[in-house]
Protein backbone atom coordinates (compact mmCIF):
# COMPACT_ATOMS: atom_id res chain seq x y z
CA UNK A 1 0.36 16.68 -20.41
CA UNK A 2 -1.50 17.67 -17.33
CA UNK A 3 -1.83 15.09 -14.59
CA UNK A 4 -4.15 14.65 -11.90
CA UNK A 5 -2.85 12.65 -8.67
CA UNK A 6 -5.29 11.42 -6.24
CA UNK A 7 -4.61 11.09 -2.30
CA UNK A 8 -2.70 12.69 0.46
CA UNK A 9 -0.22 10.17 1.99
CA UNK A 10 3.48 9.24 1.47
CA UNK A 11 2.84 7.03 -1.33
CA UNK A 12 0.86 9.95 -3.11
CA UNK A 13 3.99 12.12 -2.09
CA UNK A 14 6.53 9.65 -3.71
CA UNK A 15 4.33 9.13 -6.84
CA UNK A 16 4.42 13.08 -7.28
CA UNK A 17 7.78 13.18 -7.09
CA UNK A 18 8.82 10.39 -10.02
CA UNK A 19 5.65 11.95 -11.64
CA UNK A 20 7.65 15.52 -11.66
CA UNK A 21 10.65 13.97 -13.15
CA UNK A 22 8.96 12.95 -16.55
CA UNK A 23 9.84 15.57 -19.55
CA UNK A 24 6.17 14.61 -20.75
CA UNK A 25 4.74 16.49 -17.78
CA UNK A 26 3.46 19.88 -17.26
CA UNK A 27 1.10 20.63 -14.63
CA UNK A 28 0.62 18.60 -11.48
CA UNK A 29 -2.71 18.53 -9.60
CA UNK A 30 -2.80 16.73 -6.20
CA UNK A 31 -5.98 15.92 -4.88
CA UNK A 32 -6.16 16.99 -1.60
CA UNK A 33 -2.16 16.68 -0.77
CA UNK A 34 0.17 17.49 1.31
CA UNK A 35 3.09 20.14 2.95
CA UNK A 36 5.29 17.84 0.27
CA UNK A 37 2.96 17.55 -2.89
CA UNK A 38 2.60 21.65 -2.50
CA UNK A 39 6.26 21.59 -3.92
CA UNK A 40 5.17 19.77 -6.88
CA UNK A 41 2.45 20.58 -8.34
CA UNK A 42 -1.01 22.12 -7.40
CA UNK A 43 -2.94 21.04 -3.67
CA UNK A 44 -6.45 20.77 -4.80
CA UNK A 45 -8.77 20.69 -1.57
CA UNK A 46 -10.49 17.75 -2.57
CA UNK A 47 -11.28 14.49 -0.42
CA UNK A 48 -10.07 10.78 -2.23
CA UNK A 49 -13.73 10.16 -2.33
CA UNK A 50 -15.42 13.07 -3.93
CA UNK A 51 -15.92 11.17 -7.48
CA UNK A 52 -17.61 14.51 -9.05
CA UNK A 53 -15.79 16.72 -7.90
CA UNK A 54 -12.61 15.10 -9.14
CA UNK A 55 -14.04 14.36 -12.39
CA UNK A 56 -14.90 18.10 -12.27
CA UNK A 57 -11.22 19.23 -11.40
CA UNK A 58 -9.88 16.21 -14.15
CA UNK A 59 -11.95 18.33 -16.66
CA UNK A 60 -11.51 22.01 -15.97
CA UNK A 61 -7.34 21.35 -15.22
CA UNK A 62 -7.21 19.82 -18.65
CA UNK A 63 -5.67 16.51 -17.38
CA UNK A 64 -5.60 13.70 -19.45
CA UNK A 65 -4.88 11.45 -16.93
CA UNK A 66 -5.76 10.64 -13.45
CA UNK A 67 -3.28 8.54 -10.69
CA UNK A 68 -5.26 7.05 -8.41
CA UNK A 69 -3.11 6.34 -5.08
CA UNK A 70 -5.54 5.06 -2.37
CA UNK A 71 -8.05 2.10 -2.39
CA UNK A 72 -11.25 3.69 -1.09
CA UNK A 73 -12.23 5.88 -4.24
CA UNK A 74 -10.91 2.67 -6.37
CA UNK A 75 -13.35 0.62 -4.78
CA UNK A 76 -15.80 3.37 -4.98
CA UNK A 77 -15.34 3.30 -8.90
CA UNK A 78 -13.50 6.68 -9.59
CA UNK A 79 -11.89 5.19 -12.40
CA UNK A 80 -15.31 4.16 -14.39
CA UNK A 81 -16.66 7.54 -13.19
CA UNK A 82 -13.51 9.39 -15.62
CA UNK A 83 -13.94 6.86 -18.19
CA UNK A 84 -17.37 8.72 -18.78
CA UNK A 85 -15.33 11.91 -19.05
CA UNK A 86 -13.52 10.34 -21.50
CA UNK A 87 -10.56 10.67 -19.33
CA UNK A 88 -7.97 8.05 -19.19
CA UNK A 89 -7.53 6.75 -15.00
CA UNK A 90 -4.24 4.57 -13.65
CA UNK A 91 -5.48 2.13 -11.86
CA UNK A 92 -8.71 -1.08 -11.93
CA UNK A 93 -12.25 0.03 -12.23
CA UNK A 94 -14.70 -0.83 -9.19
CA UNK A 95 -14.98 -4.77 -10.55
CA UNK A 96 -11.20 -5.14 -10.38
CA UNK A 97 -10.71 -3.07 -7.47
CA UNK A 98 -13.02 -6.03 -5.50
CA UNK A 99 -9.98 -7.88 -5.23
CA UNK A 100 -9.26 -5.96 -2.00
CA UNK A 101 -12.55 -3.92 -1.73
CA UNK A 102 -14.13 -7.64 -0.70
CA UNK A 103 -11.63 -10.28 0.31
CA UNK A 104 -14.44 -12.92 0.22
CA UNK A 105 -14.51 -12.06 -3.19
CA UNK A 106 -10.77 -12.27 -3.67
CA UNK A 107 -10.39 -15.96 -1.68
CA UNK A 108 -13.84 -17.05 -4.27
CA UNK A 109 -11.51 -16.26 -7.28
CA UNK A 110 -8.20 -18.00 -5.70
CA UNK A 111 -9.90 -20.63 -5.23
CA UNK A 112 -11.63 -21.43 -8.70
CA UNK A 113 -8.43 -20.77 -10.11
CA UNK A 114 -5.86 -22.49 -7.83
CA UNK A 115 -4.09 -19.34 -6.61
CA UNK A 116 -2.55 -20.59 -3.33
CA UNK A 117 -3.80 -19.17 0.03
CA UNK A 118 -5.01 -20.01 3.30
CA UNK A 119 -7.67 -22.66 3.86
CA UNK A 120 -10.29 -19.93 4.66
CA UNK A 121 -14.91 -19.73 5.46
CA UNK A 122 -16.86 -16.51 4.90
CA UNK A 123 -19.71 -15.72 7.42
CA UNK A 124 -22.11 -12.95 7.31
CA UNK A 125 -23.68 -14.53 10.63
CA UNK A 126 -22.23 -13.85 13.97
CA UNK A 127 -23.47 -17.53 15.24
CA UNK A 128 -21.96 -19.27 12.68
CA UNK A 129 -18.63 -17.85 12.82
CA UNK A 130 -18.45 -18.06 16.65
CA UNK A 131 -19.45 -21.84 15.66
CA UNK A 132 -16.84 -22.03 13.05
CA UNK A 133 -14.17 -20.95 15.48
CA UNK A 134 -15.16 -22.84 18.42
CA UNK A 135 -14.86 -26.24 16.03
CA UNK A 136 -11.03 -25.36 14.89
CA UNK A 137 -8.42 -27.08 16.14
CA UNK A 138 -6.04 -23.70 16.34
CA UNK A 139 -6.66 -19.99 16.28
CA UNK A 140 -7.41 -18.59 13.35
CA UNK A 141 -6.84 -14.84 11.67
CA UNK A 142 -10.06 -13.32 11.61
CA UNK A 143 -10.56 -10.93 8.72
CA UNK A 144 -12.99 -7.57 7.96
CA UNK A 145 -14.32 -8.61 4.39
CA UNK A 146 -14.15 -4.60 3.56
CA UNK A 147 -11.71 -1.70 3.43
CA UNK A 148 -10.17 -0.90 7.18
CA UNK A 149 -7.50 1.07 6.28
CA UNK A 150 -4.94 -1.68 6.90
CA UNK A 151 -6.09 -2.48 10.56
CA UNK A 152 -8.51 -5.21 9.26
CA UNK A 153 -6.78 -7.80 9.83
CA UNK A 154 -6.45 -10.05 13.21
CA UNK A 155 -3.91 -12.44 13.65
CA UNK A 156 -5.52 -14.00 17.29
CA UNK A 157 -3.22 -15.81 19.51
CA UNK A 158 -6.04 -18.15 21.18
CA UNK A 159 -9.89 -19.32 19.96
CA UNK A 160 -10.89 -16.60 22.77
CA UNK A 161 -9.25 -13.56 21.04
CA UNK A 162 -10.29 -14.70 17.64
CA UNK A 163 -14.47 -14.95 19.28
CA UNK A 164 -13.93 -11.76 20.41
CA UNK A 165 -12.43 -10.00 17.11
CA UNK A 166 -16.05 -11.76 15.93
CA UNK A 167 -17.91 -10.31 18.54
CA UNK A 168 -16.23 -6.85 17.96
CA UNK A 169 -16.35 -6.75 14.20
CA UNK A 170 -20.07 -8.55 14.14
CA UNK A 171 -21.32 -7.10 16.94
CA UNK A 172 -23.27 -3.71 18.50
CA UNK A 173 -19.71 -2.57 18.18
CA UNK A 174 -19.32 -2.96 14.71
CA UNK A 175 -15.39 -1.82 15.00
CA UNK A 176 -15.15 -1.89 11.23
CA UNK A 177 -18.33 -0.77 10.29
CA UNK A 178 -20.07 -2.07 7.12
CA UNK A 179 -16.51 -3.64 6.57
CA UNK A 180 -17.04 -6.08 9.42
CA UNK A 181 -20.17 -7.06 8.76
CA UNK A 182 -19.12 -9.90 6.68
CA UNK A 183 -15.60 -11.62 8.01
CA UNK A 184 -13.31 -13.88 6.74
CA UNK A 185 -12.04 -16.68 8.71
CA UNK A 186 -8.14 -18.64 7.78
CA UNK A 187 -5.91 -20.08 8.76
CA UNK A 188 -2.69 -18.72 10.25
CA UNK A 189 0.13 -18.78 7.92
CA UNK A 190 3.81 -19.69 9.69
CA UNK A 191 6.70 -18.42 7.82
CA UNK A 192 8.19 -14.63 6.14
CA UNK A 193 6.36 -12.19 5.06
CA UNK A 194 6.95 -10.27 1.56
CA UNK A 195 5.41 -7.92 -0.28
CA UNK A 196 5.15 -8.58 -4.37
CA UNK A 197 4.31 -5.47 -6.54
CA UNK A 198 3.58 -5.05 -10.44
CA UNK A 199 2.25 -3.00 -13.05
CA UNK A 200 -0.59 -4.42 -15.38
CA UNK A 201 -2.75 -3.65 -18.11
CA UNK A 202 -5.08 -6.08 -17.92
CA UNK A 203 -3.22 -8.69 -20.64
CA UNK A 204 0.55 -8.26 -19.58
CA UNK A 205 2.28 -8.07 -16.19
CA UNK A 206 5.48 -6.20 -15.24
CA UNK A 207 7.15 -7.48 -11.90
CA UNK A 208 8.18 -4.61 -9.32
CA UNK A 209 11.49 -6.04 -7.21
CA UNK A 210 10.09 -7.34 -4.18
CA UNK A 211 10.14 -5.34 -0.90
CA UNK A 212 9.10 -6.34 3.36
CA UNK A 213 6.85 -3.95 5.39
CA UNK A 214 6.56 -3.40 9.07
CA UNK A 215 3.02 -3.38 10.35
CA UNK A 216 3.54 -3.52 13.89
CA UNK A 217 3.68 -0.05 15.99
CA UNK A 218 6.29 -1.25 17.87
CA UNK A 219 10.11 -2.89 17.70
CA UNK A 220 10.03 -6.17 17.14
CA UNK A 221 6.94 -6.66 15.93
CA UNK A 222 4.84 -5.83 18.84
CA UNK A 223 2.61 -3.38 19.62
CA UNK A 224 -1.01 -2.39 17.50
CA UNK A 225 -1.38 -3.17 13.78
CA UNK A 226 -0.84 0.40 11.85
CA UNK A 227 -1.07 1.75 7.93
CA UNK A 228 2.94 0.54 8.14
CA UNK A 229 5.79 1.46 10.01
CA UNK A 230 8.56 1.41 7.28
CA UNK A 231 10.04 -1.46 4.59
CA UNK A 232 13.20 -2.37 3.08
CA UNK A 233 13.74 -3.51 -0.81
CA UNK A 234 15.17 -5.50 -1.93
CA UNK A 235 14.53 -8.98 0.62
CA UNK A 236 18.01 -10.62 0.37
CA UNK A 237 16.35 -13.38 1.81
CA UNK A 238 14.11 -14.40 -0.91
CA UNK A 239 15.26 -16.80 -3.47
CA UNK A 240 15.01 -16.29 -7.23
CA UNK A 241 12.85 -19.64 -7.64
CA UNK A 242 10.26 -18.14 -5.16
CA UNK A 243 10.26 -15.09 -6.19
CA UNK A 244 9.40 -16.37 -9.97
CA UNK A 245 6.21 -18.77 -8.84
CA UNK A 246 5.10 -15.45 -7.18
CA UNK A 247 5.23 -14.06 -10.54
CA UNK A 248 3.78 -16.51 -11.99
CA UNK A 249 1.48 -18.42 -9.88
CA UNK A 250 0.28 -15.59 -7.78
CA UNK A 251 0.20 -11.98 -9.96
CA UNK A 252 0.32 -13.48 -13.49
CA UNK A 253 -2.16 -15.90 -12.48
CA UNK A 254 -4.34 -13.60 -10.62
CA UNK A 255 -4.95 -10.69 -14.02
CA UNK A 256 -5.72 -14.07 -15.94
CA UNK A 257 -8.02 -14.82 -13.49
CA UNK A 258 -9.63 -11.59 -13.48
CA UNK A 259 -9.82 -10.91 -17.56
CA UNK A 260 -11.63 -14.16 -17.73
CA UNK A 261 -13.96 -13.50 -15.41
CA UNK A 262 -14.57 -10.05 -17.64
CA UNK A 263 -13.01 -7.81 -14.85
CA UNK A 264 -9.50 -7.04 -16.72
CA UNK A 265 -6.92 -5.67 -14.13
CA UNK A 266 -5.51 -2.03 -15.29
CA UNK A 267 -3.08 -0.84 -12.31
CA UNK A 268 -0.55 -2.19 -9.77
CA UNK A 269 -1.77 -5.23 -8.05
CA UNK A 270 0.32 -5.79 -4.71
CA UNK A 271 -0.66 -9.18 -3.06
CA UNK A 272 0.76 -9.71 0.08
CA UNK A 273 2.63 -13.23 0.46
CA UNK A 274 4.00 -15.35 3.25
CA UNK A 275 6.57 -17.09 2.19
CA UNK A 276 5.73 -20.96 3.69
CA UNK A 277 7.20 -24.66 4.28
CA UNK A 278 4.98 -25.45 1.95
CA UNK A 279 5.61 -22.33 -0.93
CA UNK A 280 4.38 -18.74 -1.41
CA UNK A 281 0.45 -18.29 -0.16
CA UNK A 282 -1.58 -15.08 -0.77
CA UNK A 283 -2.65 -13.71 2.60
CA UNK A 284 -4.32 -10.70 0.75
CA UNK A 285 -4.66 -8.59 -2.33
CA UNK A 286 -4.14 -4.91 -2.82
CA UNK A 287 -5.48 -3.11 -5.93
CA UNK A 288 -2.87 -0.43 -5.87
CA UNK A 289 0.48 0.58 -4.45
CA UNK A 290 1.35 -0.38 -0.98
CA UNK A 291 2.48 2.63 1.79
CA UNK A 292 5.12 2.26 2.75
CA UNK A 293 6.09 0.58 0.22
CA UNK A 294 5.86 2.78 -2.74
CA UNK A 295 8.43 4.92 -1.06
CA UNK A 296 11.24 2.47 -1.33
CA UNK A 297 10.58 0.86 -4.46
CA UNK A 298 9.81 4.43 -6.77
CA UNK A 299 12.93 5.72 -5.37
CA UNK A 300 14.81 2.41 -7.44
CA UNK A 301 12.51 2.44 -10.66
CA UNK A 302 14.69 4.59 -13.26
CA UNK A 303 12.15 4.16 -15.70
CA UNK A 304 9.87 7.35 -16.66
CA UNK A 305 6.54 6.80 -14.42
CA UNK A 306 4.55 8.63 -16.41
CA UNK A 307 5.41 6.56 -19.47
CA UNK A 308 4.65 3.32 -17.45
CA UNK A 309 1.29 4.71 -16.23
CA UNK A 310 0.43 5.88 -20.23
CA UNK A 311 1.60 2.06 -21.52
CA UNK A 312 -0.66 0.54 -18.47
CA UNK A 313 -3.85 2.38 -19.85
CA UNK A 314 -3.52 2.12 -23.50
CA UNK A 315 -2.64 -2.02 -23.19
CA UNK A 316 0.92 -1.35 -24.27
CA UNK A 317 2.54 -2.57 -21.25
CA UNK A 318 4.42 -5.19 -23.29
CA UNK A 319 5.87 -2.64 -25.54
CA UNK A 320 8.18 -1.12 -22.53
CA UNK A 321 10.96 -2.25 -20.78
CA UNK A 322 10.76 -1.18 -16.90
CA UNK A 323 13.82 -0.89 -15.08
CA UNK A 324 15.42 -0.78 -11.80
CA UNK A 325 18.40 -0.11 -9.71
CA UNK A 326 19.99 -2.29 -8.20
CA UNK A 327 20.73 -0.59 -5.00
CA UNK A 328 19.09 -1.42 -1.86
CA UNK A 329 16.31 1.07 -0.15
CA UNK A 330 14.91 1.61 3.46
CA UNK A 331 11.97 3.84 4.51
CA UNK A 332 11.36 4.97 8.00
CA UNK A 333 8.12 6.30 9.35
CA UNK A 334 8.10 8.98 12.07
CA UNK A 335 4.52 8.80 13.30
CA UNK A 336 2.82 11.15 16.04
CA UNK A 337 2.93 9.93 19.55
CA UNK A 338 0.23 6.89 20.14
CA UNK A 339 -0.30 6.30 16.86
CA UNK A 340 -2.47 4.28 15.81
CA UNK A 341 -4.91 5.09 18.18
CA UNK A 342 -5.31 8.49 19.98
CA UNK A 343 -2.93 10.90 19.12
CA UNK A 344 -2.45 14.85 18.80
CA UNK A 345 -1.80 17.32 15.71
CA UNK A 346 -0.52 20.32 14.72
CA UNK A 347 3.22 20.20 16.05
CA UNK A 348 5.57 22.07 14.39
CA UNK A 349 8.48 19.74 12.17
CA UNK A 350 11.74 21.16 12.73
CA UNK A 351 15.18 19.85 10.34
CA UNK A 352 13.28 18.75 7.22
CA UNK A 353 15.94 21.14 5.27
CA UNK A 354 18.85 19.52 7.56
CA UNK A 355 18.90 15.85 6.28
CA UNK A 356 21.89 15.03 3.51
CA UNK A 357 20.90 15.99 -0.13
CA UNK A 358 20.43 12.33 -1.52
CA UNK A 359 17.67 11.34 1.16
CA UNK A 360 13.92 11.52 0.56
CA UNK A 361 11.47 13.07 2.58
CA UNK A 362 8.10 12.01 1.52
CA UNK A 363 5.43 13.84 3.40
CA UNK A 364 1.88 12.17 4.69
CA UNK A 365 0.18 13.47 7.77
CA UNK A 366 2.00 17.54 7.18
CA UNK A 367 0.01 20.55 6.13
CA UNK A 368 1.24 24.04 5.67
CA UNK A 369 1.04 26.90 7.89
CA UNK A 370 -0.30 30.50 6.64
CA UNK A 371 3.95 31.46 7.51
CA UNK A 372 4.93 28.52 5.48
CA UNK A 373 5.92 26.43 8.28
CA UNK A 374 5.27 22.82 8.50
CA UNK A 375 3.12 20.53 11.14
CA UNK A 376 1.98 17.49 11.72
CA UNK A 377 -1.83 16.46 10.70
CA UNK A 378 -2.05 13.40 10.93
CA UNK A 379 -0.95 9.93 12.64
CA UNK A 380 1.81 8.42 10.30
CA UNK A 381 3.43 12.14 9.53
CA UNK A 382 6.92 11.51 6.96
CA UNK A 383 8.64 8.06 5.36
CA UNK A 384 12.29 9.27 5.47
CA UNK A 385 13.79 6.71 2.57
CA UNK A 386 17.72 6.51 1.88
CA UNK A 387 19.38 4.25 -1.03
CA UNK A 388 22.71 2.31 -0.61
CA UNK A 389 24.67 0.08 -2.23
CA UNK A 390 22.94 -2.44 0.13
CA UNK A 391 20.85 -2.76 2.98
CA UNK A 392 23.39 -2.10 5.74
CA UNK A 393 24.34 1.12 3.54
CA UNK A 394 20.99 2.65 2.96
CA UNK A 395 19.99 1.34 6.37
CA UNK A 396 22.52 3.25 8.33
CA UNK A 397 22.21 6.30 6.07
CA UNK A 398 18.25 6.54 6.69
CA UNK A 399 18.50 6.45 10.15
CA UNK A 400 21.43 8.89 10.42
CA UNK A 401 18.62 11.51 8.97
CA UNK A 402 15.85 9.98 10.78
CA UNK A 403 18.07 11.61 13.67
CA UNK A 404 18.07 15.71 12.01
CA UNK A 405 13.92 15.69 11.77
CA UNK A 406 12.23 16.48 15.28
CA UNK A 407 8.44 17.12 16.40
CA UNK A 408 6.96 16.99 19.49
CA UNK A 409 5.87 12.82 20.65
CA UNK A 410 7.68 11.87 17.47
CA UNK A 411 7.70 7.90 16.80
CA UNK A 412 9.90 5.28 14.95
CA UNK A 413 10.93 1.97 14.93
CA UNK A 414 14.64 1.77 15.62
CA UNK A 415 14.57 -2.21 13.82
CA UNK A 416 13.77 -1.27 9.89
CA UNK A 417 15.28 -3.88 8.11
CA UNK A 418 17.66 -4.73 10.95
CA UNK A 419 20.23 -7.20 9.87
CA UNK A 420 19.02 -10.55 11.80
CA UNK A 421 15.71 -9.66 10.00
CA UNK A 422 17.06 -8.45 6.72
CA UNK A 423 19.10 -11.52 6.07
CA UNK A 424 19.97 -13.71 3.85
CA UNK A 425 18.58 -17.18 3.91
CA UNK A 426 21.46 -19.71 3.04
């Protein structure tokens, strides 16, 4: 069958690239790509959020399915758009995808249904939220309710910072746009961060392993808040009781929660957990895969993508069995120079052909030149990802590459799952 992929970034790169393996496959559409995808398939110069024209390109390829990769044309509704092609979509219609298009929504249906998360107040009133703030006893993580590309979030170290995240996202400034307009107010959450992943077709649920992320620019968790730095899978750290009330109490829980409130959850839902004193709390959901952490959990899945996507949208999820290696992964991201804030493009990457023929280079800010050279386009430019027999394996093997691939003001974090963060937990 003919497959349409939607986006341009590393996930969209990795997803092409267990796509291609699938014997049920025959032509590839990426929509609009990148320097990677080209090798796969077919770059279609069409933006994420161009619903017509994608339904157009769905219908005149002949695809009978559509991947959806990024949250914005999610939330815009691409996926009830093609269902009035009578094309089948991977991934939750604009209802489901609320659960991260609005996280006021998403906190509203954890709380009527005893999901656990942060004690959290919604204001779409720049006085009251100052007010709200002002009255706690600690600082809070202030929150735009919308899409903000990962950089929505504001973990304030004093009442002052979090007033002026308010002022910024609710005021002439509107940082976040429309996103900001409403905010989201919790509590800060003390303890490990983890990232839980799984495929679902609105009934059933199939658990991804888990895997960590890195949103912080810089090593050791300083610097800006970015799309994601890099992530390790599996968390040696996390216990098997934990990880099963995740399962259960957080993703199981949440499709439940959303096919009885007549939004059934078709897709991968990725909530992001911190692992407390007190148990596992949501700090947010994500209605599709996470970047980077699609590109160190595809490379362990051994079953055929495609055939997971086709059970997820004909309610047949229960009728597979997923599974996974058991080796360990780590992804790196090489990002342009003062990312994630003002950087330059169109540097030439040199040693993509030099790295050693088991690790995977997943492109996301590349494009093409008219001599078939490569450059960079964009701020987070390639996830280098290497698998081991364990962390320490895949770790040292990843950056061993990371090493071969060169462009000028190239940046990485030298601390991707670094042993002392990596871990076990005794």
């Amino acid at each position: 069958m003919n497959v349409l992929l939607v986006g341009s970034g590393a996930r969209e790169h990795a997803i092409a690239w267990k796509l291609r393996q699938s014997p049920r496959l025959t032509d590839l559409f990426v929509a609009p790509g990148n320097a990677g995808t080209a090798s796969l398939g077919t770059n279609l110069p069409l933006k994420a959020a161009d619903l017509e024209g994608l339904a157009r390109a769905a219908r005149e390829n002949h695809c009978e399915l559509v991947v959806v990769g990024p949250e914005e044309p999610l939330a815009r509704g691409l996926v009830d758009r093609l269902a009035v092609e009578g094309i089948a979509a991977f991934g939750p219609s604009r209802a489901a995808a609320r659960i991260e298009s609005s996280k006021a929504f998403a906190k509203e249906l954890m709380q009527r249904h005893g999901i656990p998360t942060a004690r959290t107040a919604v204001f779409s009133n720049r006085t009251d939220a100052r007010n709200h703030i002002e009255a706690l006893a600690e600082a809070p993580v202030v929150k735009a309710d919308g899409l903000a590309a990962g950089k929505g979030a504001i973990v304030c170290g004093s009442k002052e910072e979090a007033l002026e995240a308010i002022d910024a996202m609710m005021g002439e400034e509107a940082a976040f746009g429309e996103a900001g307009r409403t905010v989201v107010i919790e509590e800060r959450l003390e303890g490990r961060e983890v990232s839980a992943h799984a495929f679902s077709d609105g009934r059933t649920t199939a658990a991804m392993p888990f895997s960590c992320d890195y949103k912080r620019a810089l090593d050791g968790d300083e610097g800006l808040n970015t799309g994601g730095m890099g992530a390790y899978s599996p968390p040696g750290w996390l216990d098997e009781a934990t990880a099963s009330r995740i399962d259960r109490e957080v993703t199981a829980a949440a499709v439940a929660a959303m096919a009885e409130d007549g939004a059934p959850y078709r897709g991968v839902l990725y909530p992001g957990i911190m692992v407390t004193p007190d148990g596992p709390k949501v700090l947010e959901f994500n209605c599709r895969l996470g970047d980077p952490e699609a590109q160190v959990l595809l490379p362990r899945l051994k079953t055929d993508l495609l055939e997971v996507c086709l059970a997820v949208v004909n309610n047949r999820l229960h009728e597979l069995k997923i599974e996974w290696s058991e080796q360990a992964c780590v992804g790196v991201v090489l990002a342009s120079g003062g990312y994630p804030e003002e950087y330059a493009t169109g540097f030439p990457i040199a040693g993509l052909g030099q790295v050693e023929p088991d690790v995977l280079v997943f492109h996301a800010g590349t494009a093409l030149t008219e001599d078939g050279g490569v450059v960079t386009s964009g701020g987070r430019v390639l996830t280098i990802a290497a698998l081991g027999e364990n962390l320490t394996e895949a770790r040292a093997k990843v950056y061993r590459n990371v090493q071969r691939i060169h462009f000028s003001r190239r940046h990485c974090r030298s601390d991707i799952a670094a042993p002392a963060q990596a871990a076990r937990v005794e």
